[in-house]
C-alpha atoms as a PDB file:
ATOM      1  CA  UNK A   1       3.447  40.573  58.718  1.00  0.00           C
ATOM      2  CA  UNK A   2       0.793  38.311  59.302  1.00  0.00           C
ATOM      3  CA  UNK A   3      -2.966  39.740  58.069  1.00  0.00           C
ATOM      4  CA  UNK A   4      -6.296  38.309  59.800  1.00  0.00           C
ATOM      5  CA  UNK A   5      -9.559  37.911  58.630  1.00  0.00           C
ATOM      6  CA  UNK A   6     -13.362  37.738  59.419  1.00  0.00           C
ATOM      7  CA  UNK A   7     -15.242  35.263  57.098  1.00  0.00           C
ATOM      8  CA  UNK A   8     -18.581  35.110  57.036  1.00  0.00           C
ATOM      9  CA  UNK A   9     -21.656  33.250  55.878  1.00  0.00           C
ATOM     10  CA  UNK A  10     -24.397  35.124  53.661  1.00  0.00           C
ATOM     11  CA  UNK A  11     -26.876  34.047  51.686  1.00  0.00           C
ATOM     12  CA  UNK A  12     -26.547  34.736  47.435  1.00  0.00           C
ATOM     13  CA  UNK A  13     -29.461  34.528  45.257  1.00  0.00           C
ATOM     14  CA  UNK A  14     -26.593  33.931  42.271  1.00  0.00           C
ATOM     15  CA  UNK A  15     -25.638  30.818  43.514  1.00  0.00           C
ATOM     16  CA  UNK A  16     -28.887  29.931  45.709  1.00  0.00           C
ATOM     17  CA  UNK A  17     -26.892  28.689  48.630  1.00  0.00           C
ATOM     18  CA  UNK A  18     -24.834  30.061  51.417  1.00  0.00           C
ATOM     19  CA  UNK A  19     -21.539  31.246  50.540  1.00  0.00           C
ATOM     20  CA  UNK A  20     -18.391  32.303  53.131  1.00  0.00           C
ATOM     21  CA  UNK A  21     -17.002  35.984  52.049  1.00  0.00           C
ATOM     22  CA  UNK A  22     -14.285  38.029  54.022  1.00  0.00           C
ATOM     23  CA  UNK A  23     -15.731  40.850  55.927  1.00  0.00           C
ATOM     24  CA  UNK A  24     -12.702  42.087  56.650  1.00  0.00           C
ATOM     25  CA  UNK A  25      -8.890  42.168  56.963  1.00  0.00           C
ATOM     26  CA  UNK A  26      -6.930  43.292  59.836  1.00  0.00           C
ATOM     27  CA  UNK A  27      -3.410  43.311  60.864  1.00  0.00           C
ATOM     28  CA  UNK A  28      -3.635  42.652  63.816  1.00  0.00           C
ATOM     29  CA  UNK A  29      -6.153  39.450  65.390  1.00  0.00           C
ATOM     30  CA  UNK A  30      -7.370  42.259  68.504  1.00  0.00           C
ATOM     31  CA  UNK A  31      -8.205  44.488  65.621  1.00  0.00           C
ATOM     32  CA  UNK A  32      -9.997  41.487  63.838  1.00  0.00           C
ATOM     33  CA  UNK A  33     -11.543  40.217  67.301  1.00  0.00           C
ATOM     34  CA  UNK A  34     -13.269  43.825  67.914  1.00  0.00           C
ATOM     35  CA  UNK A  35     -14.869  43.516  64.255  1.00  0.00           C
ATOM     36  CA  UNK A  36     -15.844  40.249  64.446  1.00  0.00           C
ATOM     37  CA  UNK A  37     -17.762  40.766  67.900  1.00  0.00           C
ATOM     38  CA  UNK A  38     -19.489  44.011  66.472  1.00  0.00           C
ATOM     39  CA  UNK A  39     -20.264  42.318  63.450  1.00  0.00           C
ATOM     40  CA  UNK A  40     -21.693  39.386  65.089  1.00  0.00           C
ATOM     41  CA  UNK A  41     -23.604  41.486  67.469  1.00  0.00           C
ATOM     42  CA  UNK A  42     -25.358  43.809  64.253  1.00  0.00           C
ATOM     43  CA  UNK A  43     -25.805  41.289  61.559  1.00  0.00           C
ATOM     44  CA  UNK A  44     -26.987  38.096  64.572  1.00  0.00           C
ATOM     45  CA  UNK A  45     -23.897  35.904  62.705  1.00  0.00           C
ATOM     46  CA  UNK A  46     -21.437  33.654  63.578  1.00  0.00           C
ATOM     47  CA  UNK A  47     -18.177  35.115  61.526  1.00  0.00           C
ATOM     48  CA  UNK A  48     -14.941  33.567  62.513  1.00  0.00           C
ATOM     49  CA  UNK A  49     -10.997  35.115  62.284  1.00  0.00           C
ATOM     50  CA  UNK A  50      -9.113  33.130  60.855  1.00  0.00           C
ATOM     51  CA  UNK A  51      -5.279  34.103  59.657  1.00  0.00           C
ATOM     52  CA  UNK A  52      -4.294  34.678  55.994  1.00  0.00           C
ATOM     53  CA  UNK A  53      -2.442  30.572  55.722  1.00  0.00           C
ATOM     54  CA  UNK A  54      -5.274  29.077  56.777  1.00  0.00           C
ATOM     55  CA  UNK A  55      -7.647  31.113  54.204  1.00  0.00           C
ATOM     56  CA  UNK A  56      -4.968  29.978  51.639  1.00  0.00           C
ATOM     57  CA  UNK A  57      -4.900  26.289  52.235  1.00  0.00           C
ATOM     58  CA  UNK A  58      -8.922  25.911  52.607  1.00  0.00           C
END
């Protein structure tokens, strides 16, 4: 089964520089499309989906 996910951009003091994190993982890329919208929508981001080979083979 293929998994999606919603990566996004945030800011760590650790590294001091912008870092891409999963926000969360879905089964199914509706599922993962509703997130990302309501996530972009609270937080004012741009997260992406993107599907579990791609997140492998960055």
């Amino acid at each position: 089964m293929k998994k999606y996910y919603v990566v996004a951009t945030k800011w760590s003091e650790g590294h001091e520089a912008q870092i891409k994190y999963v926000a969360g993982e879905f089964p199914e890329y509706v599922l993962a499309a509703i997130f990302k919208d309501a996530y972009n929508e609270h937080y004012h981001a741009n997260a992406e989906i993107v599907d579990e080979f791609f997140l492998l083979n960055r």
